[in-house]
N, C-alpha and C. Protein backbone atom coordinates (compact mmCIF):
# COMPACT_ATOMS: atom_id res chain seq x y z
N UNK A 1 116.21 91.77 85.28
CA UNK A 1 114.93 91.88 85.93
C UNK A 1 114.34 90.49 86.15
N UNK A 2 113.98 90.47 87.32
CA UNK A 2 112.98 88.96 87.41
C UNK A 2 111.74 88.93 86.67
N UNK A 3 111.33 87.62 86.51
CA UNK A 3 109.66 87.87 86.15
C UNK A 3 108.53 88.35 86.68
N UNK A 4 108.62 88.14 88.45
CA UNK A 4 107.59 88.88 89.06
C UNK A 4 107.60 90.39 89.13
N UNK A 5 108.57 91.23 88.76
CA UNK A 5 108.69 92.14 88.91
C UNK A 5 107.76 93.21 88.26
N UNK A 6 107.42 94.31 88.73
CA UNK A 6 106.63 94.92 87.75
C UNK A 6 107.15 96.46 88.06
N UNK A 7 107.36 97.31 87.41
CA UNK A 7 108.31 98.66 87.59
C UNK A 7 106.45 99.88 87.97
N UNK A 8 106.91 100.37 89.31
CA UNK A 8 105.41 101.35 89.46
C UNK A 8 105.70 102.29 88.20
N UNK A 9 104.11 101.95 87.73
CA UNK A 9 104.08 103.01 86.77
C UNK A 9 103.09 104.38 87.42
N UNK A 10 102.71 104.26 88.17
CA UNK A 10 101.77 104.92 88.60
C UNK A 10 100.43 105.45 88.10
N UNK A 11 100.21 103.70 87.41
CA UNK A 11 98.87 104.25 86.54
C UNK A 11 97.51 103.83 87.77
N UNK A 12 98.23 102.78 88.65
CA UNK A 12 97.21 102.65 90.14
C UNK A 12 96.71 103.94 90.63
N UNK A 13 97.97 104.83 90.69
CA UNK A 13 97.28 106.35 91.28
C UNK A 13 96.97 107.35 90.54
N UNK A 14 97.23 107.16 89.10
CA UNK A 14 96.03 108.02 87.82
C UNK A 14 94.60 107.60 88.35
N UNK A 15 94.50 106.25 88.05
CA UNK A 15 92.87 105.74 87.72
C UNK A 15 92.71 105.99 89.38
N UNK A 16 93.14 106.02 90.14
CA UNK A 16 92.45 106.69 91.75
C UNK A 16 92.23 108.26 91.75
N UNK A 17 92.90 109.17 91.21
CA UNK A 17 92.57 110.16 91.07
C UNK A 17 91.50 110.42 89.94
N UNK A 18 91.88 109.49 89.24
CA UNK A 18 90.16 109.71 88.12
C UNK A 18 88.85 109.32 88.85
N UNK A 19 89.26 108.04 89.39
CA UNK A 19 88.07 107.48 89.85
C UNK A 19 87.47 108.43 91.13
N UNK A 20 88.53 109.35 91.83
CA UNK A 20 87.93 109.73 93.13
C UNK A 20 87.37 111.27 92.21
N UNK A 21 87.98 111.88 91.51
CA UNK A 21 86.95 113.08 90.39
C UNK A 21 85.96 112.58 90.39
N UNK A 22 85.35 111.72 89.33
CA UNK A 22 84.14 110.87 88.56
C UNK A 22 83.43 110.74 89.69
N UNK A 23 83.73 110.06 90.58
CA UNK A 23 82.97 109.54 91.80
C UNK A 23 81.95 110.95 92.38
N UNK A 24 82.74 111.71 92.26
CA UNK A 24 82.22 113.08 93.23
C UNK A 24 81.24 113.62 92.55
N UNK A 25 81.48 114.11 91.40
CA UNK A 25 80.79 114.59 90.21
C UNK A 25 79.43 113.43 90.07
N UNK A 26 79.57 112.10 90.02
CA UNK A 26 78.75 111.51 90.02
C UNK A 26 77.64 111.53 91.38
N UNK A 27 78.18 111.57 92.31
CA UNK A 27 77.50 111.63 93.69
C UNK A 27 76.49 113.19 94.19
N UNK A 28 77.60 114.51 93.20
CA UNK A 28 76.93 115.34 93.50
C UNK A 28 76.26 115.66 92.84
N UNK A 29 75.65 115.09 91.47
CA UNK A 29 74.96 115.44 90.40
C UNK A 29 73.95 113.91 90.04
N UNK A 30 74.56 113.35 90.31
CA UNK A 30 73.33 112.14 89.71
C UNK A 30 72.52 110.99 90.95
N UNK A 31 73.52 110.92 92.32
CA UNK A 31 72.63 110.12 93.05
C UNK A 31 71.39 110.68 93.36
N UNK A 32 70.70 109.82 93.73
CA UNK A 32 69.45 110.33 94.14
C UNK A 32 68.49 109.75 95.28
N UNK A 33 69.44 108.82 95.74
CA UNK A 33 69.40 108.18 96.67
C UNK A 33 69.49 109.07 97.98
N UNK A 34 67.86 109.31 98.83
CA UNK A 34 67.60 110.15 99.72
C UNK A 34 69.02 110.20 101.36
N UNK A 35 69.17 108.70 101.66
CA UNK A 35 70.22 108.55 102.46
C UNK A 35 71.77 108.92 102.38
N UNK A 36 71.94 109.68 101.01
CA UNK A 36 73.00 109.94 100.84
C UNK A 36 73.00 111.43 100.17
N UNK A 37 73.56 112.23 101.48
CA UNK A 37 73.16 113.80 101.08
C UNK A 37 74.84 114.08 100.76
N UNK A 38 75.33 115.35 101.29
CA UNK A 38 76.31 115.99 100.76
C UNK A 38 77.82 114.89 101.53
N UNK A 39 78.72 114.48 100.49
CA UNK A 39 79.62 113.77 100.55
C UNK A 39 80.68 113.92 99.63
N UNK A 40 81.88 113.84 100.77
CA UNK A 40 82.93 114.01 100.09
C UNK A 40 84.14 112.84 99.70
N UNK A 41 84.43 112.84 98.49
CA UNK A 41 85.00 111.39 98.28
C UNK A 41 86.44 111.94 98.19
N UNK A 42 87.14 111.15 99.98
CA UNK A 42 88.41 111.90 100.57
C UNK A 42 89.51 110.98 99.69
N UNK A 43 89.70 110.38 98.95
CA UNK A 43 90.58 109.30 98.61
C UNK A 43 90.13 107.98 98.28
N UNK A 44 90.90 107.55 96.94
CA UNK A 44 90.27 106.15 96.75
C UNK A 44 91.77 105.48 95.98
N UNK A 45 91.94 104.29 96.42
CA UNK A 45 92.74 103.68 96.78
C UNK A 45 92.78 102.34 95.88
N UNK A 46 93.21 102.48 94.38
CA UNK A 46 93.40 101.26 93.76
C UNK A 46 94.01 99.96 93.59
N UNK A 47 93.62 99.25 93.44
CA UNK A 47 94.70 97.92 93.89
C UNK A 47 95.58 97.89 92.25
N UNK A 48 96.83 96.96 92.35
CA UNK A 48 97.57 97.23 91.26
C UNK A 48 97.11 96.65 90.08
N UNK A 49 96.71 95.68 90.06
CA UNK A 49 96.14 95.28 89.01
C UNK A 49 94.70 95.83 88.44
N UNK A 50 94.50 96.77 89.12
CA UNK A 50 93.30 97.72 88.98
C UNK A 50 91.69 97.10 88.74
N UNK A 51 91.98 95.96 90.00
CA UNK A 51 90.25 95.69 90.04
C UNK A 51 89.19 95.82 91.26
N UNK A 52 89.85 96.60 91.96
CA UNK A 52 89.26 97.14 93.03
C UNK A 52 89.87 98.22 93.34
N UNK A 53 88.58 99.30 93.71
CA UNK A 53 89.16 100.59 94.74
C UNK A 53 88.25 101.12 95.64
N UNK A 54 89.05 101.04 96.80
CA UNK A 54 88.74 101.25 97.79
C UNK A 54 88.33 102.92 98.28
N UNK A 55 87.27 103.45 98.15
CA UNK A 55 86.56 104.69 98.07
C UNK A 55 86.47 105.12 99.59
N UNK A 56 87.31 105.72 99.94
CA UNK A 56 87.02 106.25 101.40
C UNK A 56 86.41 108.12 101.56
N UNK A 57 84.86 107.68 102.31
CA UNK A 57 84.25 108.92 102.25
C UNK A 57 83.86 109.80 103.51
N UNK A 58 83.85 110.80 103.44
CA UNK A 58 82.69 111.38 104.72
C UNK A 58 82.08 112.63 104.59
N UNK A 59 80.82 112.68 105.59
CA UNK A 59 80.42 113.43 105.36
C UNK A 59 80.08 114.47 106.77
N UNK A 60 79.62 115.79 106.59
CA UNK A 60 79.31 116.27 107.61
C UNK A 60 77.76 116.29 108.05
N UNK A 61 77.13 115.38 107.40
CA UNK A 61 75.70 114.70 107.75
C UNK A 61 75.80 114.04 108.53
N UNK A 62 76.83 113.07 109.18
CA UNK A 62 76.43 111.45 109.78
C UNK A 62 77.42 111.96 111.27
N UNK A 63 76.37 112.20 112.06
CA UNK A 63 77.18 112.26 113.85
C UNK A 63 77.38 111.04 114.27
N UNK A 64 76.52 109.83 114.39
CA UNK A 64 76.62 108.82 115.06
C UNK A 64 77.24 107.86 113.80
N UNK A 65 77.56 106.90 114.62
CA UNK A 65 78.60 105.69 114.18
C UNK A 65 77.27 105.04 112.92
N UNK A 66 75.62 104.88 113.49
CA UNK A 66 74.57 104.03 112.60
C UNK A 66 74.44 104.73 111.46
N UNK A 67 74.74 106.29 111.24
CA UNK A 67 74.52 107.34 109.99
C UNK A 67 75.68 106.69 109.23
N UNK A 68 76.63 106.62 109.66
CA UNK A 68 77.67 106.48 108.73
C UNK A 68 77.71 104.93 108.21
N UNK A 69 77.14 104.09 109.20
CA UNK A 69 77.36 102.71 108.32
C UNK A 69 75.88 103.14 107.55
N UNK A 70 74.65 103.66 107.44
CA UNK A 70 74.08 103.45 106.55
C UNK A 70 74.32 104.26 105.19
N UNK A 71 74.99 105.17 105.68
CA UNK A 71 75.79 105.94 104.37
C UNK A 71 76.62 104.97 103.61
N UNK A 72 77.47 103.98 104.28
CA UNK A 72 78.56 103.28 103.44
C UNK A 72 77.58 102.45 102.64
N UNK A 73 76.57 101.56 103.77
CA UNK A 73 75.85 100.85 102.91
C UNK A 73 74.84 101.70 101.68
N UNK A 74 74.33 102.57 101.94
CA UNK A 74 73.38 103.12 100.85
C UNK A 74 74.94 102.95 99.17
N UNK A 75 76.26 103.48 99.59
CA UNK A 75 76.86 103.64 98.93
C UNK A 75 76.98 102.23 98.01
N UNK A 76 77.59 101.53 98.93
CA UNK A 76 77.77 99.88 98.54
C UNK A 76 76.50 99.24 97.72
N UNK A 77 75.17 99.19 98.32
CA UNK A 77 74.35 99.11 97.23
C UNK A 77 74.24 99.95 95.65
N UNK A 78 74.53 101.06 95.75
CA UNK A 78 74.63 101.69 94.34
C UNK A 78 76.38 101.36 93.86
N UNK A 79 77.23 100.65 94.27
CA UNK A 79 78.34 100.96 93.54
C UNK A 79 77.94 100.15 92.44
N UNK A 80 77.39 98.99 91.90
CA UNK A 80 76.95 98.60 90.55
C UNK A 80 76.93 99.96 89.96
N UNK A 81 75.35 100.36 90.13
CA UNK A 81 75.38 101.25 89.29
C UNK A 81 76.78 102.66 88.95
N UNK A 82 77.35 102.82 90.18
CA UNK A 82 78.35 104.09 89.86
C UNK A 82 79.36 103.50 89.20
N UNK A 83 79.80 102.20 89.55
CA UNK A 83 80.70 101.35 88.33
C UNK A 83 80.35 101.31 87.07
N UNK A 84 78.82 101.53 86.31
CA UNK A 84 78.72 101.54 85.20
C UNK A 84 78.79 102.44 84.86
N UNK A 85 78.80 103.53 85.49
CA UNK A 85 78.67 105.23 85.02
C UNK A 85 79.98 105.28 85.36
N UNK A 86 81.40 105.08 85.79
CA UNK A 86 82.42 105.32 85.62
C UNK A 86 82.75 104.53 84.51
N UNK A 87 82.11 103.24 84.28
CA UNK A 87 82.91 102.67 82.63
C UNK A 87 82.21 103.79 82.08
N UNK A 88 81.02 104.17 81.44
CA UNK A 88 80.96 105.20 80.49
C UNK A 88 82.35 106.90 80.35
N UNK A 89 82.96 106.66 81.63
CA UNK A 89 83.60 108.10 81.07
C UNK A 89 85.05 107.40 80.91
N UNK A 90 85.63 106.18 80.72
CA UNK A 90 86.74 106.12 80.57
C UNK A 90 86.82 104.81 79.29
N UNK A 91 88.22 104.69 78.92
CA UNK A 91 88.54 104.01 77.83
C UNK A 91 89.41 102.52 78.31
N UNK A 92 89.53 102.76 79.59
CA UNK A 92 90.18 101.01 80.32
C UNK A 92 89.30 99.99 79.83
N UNK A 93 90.07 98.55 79.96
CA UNK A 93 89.33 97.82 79.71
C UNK A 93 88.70 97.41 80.81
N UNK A 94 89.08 97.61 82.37
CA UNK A 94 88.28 97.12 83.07
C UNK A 94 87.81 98.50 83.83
N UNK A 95 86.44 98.32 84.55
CA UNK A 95 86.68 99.45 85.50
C UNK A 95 86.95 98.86 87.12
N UNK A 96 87.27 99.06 87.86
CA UNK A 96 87.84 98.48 89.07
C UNK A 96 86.30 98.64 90.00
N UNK A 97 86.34 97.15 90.71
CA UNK A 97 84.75 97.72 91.73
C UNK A 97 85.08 98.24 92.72
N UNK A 98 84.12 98.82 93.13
CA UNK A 98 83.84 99.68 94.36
C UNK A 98 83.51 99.37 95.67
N UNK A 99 84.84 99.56 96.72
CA UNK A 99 83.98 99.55 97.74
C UNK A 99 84.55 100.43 99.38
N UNK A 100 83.09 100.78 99.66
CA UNK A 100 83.71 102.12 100.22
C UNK A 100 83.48 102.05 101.35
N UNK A 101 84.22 102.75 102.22
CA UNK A 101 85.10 102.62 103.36
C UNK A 101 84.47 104.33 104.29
N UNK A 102 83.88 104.41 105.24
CA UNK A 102 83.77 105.81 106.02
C UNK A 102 84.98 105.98 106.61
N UNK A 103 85.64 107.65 106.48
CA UNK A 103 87.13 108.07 106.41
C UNK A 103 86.50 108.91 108.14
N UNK A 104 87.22 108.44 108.50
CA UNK A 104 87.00 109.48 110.25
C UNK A 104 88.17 110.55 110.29
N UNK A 105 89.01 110.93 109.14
CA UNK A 105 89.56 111.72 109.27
C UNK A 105 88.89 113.26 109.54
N UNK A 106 87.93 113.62 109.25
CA UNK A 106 87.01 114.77 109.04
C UNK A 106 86.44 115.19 110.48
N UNK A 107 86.13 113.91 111.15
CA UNK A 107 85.77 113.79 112.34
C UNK A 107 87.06 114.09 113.26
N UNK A 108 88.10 113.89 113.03
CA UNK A 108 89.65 113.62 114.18
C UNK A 108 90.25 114.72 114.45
N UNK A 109 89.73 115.59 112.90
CA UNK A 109 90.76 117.17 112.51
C UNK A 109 90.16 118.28 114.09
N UNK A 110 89.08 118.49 113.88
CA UNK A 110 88.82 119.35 114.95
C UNK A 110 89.10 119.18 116.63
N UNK A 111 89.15 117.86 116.59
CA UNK A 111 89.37 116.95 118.01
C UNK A 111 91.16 117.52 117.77
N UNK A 112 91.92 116.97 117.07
CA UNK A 112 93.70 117.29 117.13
C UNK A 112 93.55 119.05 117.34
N UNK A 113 92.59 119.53 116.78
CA UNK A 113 93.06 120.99 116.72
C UNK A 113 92.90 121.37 118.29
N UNK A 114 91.58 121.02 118.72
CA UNK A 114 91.45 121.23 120.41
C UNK A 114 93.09 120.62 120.94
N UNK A 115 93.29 119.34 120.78
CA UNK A 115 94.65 119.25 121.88
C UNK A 115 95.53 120.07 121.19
N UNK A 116 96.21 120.33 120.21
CA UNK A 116 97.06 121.24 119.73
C UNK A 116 96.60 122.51 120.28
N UNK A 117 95.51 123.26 120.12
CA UNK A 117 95.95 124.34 120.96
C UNK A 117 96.02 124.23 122.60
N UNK A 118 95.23 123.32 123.36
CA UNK A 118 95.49 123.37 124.38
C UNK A 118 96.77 122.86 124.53
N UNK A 119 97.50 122.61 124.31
CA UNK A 119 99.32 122.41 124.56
C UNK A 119 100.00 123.41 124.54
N UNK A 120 99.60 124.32 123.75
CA UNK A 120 100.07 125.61 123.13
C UNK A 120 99.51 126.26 124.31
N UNK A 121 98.60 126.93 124.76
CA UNK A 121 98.26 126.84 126.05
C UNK A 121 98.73 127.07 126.85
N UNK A 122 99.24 125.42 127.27
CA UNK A 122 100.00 124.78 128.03
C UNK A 122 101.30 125.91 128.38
N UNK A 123 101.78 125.54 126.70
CA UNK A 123 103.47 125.90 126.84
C UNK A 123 103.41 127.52 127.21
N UNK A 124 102.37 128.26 127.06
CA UNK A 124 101.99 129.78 127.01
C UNK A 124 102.56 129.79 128.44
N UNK A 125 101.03 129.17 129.46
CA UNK A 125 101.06 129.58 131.21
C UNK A 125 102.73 129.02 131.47
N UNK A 126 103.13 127.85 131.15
CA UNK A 126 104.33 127.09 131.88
C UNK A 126 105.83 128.31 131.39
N UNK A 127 105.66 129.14 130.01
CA UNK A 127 106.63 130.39 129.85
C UNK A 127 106.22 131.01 130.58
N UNK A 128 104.92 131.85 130.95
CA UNK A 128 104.89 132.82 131.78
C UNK A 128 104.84 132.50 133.72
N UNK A 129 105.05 131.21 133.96
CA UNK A 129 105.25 131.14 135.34
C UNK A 129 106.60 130.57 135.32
N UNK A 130 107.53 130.51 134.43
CA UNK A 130 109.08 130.62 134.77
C UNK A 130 109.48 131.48 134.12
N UNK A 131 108.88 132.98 134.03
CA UNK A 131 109.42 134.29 133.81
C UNK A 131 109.25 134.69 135.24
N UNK A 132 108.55 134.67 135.44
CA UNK A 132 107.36 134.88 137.12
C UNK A 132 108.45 134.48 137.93
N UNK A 133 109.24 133.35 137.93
CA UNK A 133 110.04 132.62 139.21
C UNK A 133 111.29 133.58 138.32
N UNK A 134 111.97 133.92 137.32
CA UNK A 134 112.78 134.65 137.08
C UNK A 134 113.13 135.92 137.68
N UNK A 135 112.36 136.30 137.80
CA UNK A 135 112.63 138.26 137.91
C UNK A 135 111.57 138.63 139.18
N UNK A 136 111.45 137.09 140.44
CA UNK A 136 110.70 137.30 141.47
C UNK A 136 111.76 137.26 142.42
């Protein structure tokens, strides 16, 4: 083995799945911060040495692009505090900081579902007008 080497242990994606639990539980029970209503914490993303994670969120509150950056920011100002309330529920020595990221996946799903079915659609009329040229 070399020295730089380090074997994945996959404790980067424990403490991301802890941290993205804690996070939620914390958000849906203790913020209180008026700009930040119902939110879902889609994935959070630890670095290996576990001093940053990257918290990617969304919500079905924020339509325009300015809701959602003031959501990240309302977030970003409290991650101090949600960093200290995640050291209280764990036994690491460090807790990794926070910083969070708006996930447009939530936003994309219903948009793919419109072109997916309209293709489907698609392929429906384009079978039934070369049955049509078949048996005409």
């Amino acid at each position: 083995m070399s020295k730089g080497f380090q074997p994945a242990t996959g404790r980067d994606l424990r403490v991301g799945d802890f941290v993205r639990d804690e996070l939620a539980q914390i958000l849906q029970r203790e913020m209180r911060d008026p700009r930040v209503g119902m939110v879902s914490v889609n994935e959070v993303r630890v670095s290996k040495d576990l001093s940053f994670a990257d918290v990617y969120v969304s919500s079905l509150e924020t339509d325009t692009q300015d809701q959602k950056d003031a959501l990240v920011a309302a977030l970003g100002n409290a991650a101090g505090w949600m960093r200290s309330e995640l050291a209280k529920r764990h036994r690491m020595r460090t807790t990794p900081k926070l910083r969070f990221h708006y996930d447009d996946v939530v936003d994309r799903g219903p948009r793919l579902e419109a072109l997916i079915e309209h293709a489907v659609a698609s392929d429906k009329r384009q079978h039934a007008d070369d049955e049509g040229l078949d048996h005409g």
